[in-house]
Protein backbone atom coordinates (compact mmCIF):
# COMPACT_ATOMS: atom_id res chain seq x y z
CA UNK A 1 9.62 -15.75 21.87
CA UNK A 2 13.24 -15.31 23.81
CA UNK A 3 13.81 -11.77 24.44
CA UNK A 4 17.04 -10.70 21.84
CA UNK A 5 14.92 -12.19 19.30
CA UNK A 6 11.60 -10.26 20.27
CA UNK A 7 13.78 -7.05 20.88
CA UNK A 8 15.21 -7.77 16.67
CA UNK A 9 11.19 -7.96 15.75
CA UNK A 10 10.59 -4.97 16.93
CA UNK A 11 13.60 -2.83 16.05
CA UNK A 12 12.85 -4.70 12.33
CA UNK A 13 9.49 -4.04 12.32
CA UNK A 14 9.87 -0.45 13.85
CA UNK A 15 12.12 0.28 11.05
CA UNK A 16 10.30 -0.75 7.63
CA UNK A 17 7.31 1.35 9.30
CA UNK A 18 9.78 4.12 9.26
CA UNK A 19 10.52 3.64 5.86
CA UNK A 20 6.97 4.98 5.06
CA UNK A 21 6.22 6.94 7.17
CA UNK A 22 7.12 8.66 10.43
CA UNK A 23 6.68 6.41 13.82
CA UNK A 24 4.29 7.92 16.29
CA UNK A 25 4.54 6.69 19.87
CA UNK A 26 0.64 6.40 20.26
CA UNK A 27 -0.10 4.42 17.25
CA UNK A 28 2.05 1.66 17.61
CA UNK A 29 0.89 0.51 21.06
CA UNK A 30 -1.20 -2.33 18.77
CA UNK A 31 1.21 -2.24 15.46
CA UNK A 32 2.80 -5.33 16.89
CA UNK A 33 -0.39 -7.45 17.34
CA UNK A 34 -0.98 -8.46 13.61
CA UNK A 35 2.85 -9.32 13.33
CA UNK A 36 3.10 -12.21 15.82
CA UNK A 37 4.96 -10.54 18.64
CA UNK A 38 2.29 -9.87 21.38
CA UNK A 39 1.90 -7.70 24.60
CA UNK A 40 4.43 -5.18 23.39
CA UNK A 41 4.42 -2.20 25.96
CA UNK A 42 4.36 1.43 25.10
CA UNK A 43 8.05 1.41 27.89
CA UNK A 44 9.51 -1.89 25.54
CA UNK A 45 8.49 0.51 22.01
CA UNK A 46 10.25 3.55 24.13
CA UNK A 47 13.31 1.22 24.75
CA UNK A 48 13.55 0.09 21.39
CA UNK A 49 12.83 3.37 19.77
CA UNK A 50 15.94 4.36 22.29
CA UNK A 51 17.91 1.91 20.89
CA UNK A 52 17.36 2.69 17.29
CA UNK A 53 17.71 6.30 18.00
CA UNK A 54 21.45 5.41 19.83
CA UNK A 55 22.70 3.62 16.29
CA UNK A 56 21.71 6.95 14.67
CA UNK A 57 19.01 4.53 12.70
CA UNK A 58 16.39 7.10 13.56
CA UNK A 59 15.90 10.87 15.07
CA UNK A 60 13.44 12.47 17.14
CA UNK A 61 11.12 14.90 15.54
CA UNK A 62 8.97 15.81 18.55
CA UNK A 63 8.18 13.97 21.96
CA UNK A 64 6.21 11.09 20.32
CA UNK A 65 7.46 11.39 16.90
CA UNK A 66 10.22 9.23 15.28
CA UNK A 67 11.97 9.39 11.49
CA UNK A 68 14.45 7.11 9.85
CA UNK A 69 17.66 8.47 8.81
CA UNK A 70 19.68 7.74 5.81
CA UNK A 71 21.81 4.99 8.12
CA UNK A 72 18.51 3.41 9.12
CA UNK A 73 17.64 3.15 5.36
CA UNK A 74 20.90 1.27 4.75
CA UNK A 75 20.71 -1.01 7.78
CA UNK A 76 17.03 -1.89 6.60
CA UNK A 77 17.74 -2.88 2.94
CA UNK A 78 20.43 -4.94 4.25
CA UNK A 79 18.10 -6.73 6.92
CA UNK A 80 15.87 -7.13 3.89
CA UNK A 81 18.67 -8.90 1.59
CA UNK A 82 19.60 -11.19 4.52
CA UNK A 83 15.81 -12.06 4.92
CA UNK A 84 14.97 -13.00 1.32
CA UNK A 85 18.30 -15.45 1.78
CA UNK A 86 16.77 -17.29 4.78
């Protein structure tokens, strides 16, 4: 998979997890395995939890802890809408 769209799975994916609960570093080391995007790296989550953090879609709770803010709740259901069109 080219790399912006691999870098879009996983800020997607990263996300609607948030959505239901809070992202913790350690556990998603293997999320991306049943969701067709393989050999993500605990440094390529970091960067894309950076990056999600840096559009104020997300906010650090602790050092390996991650929640979605009301912006990243927005951007979300409208990745979702745009989805269901495709």
């Amino acid at each position: 998979m080219h790399s912006d769209f691999r870098f879009n799975m996983i800020r997607i994916n990263l996300l609607k997890k948030a959505e239901r609960k809070s992202l913790n570093i350690d556990k998603l080391v293997n999320f991306f395995d049943d969701k067709a995007i393989k050999d993500v790296s605990k440094d390529e989550i970091l960067d894309q939890l950076e990056h999600l953090r840096s559009e104020n879609y997300i906010y650090q709770v602790s050092e390996n802890e991650y929640r979605i803010t009301d912006d990243g709740i927005k951007e979300i259901n409208e990745v979702k809408k745009a989805i269901k069109k495709f």
